[in-house]
C-alpha atoms as a PDB file:
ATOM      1  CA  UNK A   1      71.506  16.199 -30.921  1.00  0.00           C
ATOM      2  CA  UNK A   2      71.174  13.388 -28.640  1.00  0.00           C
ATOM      3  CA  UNK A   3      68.397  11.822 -26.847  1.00  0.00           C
ATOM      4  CA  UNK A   4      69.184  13.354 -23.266  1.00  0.00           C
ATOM      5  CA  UNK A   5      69.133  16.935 -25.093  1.00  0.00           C
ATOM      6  CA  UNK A   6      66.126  16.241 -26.793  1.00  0.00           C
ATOM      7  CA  UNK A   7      64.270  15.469 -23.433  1.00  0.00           C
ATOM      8  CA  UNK A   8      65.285  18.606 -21.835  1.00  0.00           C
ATOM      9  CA  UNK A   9      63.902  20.285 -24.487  1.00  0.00           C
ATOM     10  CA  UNK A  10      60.636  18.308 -23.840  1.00  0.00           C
ATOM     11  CA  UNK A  11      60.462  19.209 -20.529  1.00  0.00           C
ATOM     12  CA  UNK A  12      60.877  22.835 -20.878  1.00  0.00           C
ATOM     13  CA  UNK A  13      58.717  22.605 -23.819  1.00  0.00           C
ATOM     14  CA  UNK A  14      55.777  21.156 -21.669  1.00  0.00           C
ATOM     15  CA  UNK A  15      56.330  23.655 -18.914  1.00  0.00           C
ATOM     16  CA  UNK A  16      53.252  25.658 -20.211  1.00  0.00           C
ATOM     17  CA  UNK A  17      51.386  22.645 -20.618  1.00  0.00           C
ATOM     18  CA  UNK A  18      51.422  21.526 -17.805  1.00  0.00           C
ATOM     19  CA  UNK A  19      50.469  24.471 -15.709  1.00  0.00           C
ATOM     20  CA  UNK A  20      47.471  24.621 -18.235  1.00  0.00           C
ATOM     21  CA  UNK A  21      46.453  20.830 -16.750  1.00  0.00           C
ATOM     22  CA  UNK A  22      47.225  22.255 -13.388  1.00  0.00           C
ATOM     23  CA  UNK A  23      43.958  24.509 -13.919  1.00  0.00           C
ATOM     24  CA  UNK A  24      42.116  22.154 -15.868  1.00  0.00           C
ATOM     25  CA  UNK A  25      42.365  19.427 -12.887  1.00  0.00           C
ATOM     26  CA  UNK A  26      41.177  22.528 -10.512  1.00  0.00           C
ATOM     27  CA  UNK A  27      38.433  23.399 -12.704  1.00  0.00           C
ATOM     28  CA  UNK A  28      37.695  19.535 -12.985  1.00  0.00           C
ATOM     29  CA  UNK A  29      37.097  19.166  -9.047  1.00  0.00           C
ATOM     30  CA  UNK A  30      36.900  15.302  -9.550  1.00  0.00           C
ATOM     31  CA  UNK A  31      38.513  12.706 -11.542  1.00  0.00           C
ATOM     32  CA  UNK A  32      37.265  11.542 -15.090  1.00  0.00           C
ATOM     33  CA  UNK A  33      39.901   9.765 -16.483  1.00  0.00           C
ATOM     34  CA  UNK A  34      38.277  10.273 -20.171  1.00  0.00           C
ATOM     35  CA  UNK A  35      38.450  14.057 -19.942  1.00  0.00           C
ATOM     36  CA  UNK A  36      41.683  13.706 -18.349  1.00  0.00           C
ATOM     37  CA  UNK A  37      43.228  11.861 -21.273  1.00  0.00           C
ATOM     38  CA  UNK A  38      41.391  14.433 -23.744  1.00  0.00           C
ATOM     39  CA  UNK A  39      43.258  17.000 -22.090  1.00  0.00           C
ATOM     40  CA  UNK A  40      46.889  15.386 -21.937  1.00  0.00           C
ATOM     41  CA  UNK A  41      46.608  14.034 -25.639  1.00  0.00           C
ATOM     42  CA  UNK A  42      45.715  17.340 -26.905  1.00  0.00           C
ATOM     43  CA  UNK A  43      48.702  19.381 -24.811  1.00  0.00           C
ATOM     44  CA  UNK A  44      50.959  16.680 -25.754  1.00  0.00           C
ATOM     45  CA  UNK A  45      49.380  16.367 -29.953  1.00  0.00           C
ATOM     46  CA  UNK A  46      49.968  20.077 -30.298  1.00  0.00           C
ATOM     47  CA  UNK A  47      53.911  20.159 -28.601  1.00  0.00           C
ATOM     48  CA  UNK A  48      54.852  17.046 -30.887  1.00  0.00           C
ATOM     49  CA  UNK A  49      53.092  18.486 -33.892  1.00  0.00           C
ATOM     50  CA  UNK A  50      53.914  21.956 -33.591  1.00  0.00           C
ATOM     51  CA  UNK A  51      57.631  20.592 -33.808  1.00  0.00           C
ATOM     52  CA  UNK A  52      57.088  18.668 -36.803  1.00  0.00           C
ATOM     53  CA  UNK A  53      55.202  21.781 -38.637  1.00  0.00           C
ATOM     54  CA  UNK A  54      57.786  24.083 -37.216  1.00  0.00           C
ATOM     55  CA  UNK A  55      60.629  21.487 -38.951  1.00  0.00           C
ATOM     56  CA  UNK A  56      58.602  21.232 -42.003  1.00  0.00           C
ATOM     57  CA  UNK A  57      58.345  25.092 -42.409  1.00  0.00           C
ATOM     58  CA  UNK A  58      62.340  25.432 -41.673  1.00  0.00           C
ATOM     59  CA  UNK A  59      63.551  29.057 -41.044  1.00  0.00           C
ATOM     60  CA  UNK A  60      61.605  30.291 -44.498  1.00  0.00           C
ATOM     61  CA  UNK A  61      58.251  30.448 -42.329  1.00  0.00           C
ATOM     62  CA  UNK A  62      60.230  31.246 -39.308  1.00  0.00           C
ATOM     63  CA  UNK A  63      60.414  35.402 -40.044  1.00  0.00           C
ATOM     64  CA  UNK A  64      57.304  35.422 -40.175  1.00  0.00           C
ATOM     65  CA  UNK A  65      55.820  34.190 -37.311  1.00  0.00           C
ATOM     66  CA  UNK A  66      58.622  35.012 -34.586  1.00  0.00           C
ATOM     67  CA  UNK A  67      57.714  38.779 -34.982  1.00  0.00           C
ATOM     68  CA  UNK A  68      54.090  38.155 -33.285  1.00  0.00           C
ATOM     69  CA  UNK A  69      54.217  34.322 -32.063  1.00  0.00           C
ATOM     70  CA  UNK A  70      53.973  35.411 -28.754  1.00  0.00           C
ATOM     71  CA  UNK A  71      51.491  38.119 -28.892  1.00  0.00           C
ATOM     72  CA  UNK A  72      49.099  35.043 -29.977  1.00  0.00           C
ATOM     73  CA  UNK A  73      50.123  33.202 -27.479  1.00  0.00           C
ATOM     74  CA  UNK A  74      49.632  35.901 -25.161  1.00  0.00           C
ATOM     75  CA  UNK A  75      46.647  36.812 -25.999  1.00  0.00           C
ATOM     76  CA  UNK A  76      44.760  33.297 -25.969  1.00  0.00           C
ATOM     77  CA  UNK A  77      45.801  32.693 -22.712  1.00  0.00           C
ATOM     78  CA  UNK A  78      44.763  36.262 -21.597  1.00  0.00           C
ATOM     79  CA  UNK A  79      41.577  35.581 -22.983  1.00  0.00           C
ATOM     80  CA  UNK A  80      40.690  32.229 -21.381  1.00  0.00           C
ATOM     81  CA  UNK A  81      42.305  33.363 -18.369  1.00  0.00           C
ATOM     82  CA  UNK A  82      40.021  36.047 -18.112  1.00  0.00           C
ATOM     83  CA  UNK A  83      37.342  34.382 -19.274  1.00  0.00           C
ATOM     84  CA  UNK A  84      37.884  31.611 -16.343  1.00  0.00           C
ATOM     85  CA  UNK A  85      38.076  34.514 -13.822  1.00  0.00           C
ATOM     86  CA  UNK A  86      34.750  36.487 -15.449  1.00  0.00           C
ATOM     87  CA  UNK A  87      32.821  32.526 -14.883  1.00  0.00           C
ATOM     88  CA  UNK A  88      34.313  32.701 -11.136  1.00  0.00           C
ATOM     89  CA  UNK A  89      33.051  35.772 -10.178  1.00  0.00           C
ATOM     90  CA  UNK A  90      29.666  35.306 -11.499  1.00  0.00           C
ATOM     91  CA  UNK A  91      29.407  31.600  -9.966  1.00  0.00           C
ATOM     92  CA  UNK A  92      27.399  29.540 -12.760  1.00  0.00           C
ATOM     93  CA  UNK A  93      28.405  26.047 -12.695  1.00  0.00           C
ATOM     94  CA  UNK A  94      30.087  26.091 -15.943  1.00  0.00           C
ATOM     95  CA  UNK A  95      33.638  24.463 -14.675  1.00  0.00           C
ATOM     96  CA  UNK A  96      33.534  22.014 -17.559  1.00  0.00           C
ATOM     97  CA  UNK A  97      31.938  24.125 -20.222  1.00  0.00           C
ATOM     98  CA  UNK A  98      35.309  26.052 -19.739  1.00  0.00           C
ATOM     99  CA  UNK A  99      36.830  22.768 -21.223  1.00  0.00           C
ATOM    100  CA  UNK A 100      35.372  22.258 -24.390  1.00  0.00           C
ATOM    101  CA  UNK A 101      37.122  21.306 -27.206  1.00  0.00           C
ATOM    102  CA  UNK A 102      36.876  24.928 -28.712  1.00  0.00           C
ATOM    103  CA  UNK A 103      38.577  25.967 -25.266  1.00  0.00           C
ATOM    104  CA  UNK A 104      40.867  23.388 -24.947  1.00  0.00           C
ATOM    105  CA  UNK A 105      42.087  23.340 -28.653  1.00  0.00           C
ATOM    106  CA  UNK A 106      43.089  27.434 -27.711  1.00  0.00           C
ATOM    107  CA  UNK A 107      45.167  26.020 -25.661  1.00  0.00           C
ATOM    108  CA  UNK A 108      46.976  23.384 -27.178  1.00  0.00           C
ATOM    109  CA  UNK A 109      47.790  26.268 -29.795  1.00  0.00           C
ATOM    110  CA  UNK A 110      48.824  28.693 -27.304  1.00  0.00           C
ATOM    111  CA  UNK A 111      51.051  26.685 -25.231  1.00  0.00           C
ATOM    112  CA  UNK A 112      52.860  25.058 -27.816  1.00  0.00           C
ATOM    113  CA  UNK A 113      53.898  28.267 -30.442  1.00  0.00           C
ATOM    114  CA  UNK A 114      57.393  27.691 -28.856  1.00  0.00           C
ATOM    115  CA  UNK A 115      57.106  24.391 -29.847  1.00  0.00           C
ATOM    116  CA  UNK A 116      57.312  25.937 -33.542  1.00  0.00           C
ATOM    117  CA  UNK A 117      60.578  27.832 -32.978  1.00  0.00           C
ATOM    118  CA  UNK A 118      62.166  24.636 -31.799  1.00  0.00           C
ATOM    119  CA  UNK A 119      61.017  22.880 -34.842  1.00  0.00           C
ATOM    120  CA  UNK A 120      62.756  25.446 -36.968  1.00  0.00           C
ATOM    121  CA  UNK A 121      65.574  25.776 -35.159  1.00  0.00           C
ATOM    122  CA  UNK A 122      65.918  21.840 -35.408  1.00  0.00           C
ATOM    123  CA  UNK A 123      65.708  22.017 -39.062  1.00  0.00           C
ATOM    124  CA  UNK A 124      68.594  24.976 -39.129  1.00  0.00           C
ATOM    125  CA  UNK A 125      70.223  21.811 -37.229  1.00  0.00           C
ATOM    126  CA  UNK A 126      69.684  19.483 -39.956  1.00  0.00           C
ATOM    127  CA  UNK A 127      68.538  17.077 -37.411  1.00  0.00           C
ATOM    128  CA  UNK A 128      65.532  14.087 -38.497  1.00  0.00           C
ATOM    129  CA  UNK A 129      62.314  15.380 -36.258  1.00  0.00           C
ATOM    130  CA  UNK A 130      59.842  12.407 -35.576  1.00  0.00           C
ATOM    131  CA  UNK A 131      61.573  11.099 -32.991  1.00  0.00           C
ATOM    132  CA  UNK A 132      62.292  14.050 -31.037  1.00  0.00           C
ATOM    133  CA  UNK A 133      58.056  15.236 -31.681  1.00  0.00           C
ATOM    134  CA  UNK A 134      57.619  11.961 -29.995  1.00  0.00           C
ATOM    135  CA  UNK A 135      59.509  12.755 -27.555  1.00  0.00           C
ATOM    136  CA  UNK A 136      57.801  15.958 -26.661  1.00  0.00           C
ATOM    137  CA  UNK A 137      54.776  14.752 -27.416  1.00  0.00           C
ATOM    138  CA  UNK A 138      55.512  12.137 -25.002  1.00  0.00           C
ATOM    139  CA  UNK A 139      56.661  14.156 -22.156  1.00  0.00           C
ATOM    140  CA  UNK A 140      53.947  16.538 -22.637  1.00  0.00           C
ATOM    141  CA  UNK A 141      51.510  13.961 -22.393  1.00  0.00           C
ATOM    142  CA  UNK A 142      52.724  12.596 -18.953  1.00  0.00           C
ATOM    143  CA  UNK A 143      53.424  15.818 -17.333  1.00  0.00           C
ATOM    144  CA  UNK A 144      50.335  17.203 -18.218  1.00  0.00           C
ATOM    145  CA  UNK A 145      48.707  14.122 -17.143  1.00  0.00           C
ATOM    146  CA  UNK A 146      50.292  14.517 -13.620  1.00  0.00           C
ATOM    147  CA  UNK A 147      48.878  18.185 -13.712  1.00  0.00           C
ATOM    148  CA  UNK A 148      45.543  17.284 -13.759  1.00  0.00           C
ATOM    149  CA  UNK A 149      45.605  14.967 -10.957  1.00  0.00           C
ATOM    150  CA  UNK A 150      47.617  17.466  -8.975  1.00  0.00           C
ATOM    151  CA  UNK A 151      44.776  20.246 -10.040  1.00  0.00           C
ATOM    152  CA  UNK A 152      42.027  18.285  -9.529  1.00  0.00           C
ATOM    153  CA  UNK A 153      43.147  17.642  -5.752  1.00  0.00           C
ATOM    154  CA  UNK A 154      44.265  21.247  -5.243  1.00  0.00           C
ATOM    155  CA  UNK A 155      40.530  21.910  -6.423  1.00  0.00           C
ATOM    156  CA  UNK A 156      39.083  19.990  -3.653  1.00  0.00           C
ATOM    157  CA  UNK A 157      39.944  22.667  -1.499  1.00  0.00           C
ATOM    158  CA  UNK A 158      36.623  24.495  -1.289  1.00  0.00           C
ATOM    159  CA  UNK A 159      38.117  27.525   0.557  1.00  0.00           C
ATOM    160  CA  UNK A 160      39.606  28.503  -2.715  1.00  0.00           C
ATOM    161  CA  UNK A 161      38.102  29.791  -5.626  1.00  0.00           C
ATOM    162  CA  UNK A 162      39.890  27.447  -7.804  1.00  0.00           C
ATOM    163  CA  UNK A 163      38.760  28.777 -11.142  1.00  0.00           C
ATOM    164  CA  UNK A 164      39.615  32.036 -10.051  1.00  0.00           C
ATOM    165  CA  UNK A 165      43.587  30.836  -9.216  1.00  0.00           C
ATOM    166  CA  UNK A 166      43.088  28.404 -12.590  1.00  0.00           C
ATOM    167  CA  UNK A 167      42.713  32.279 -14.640  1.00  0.00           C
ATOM    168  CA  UNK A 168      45.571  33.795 -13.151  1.00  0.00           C
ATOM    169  CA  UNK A 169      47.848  31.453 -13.908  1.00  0.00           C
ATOM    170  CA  UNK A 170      46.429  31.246 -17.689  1.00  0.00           C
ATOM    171  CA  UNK A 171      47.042  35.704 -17.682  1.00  0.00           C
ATOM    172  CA  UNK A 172      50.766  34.660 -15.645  1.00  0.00           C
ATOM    173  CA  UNK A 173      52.037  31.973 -18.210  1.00  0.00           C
ATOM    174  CA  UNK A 174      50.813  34.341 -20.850  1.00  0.00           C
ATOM    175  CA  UNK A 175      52.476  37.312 -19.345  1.00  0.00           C
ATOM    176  CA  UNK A 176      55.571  35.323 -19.094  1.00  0.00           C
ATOM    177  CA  UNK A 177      55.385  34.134 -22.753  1.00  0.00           C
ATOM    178  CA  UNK A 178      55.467  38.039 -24.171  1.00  0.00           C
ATOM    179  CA  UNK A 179      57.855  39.071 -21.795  1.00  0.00           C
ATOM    180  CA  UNK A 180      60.784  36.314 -22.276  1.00  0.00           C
ATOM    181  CA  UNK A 181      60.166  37.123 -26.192  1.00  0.00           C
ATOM    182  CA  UNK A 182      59.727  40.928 -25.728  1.00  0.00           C
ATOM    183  CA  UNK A 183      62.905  41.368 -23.634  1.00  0.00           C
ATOM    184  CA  UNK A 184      65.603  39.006 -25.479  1.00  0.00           C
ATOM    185  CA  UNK A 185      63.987  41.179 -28.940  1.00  0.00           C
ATOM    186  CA  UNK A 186      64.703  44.813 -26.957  1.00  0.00           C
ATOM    187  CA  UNK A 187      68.589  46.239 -27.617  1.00  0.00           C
ATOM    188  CA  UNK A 188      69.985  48.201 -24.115  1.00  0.00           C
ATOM    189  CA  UNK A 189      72.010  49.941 -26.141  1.00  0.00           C
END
């Protein structure tokens, strides 16, 4: 598989990702480069290692886990979403409580279960995997950076509850996660 391949992976890959730092920047509301680069390393850790573990499991582990990978993934995100949505209504200053590392380790996991499948379906491919984790590690990393700094200047915006837009989009990519792995899984016929 060659390198161009292996990036467009990576950017679909971090797709989830970073519409996760989207919300994290909004719930951020200002810049803190340290928190920022927490967030980024730990969207783009998961995606790269989630490959390698997926590649290191091969297609043995691979029956397992597609039957409910996206119901977990679903599920997380539902939760936090909901969770981010629950803090908004109730209006306690908690937007960076709701990025703790317990929180923002959830994530990591829950965007990056796809990241899995393409590990195993690299190693049906025979292909060598460090450099392409890298590579979506990589990409992951910078995207997700840009999200933040895009969210945290969409958060600015005080006529919008932020955190409340940050939750639905958590519930949308986690909608969209069951239903593109519910609907390729369902026979028409």
């Amino acid at each position: 598989m060659g390198y161009f391949s292996i990036f467009l992976i990576a950017i679909g890959l971090s797709m989830d990702s970073l519409a996760v730092s989207i919300s994290s920047g909004i719930l951020m509301k200002k810049s803190c480069t340290l928190t920022s680069l927490k967030i980024a390393f730990i969207m783009g850790a998961f995606q790269g290692g989630m490959a390698l573990l997926g590649w290191c499991l091969g297609f043995r582990f691979s029956n397992y886990i597609q039957d409910f990978d996206h119901w977990i993934a679903f599920l997380l995100l539902t939760y936090l979403g909901g969770k981010m949505i629950y803090e908004s209504l109730h209006k306690k200053d908690s937007s960076l409580s709701s990025l703790s590392n317990k929180t923002l380790l959830a994530l990591g996991i829950a965007t990056s279960i796809d990241a899995l499948a393409v590990g195993i379906g690299l190693a049906f491919l025979k292909n060598d995997i460090f450099l392409p984790s890298l590579i979506i590690a990589l990409t992951t990393f910078i995207l997700s950076l840009s999200g933040i700094y895009c969210g945290i200047r969409l958060g600015k915006n005080q006529k919008l509850n932020v955190e409340f837009l940050g939750g639905i989009i958590l519930i949308a990519i986690g909608f969209k996660i069951l239903l593109e792995h519910t609907l390729t899984n369902i026979s028409l016929f």
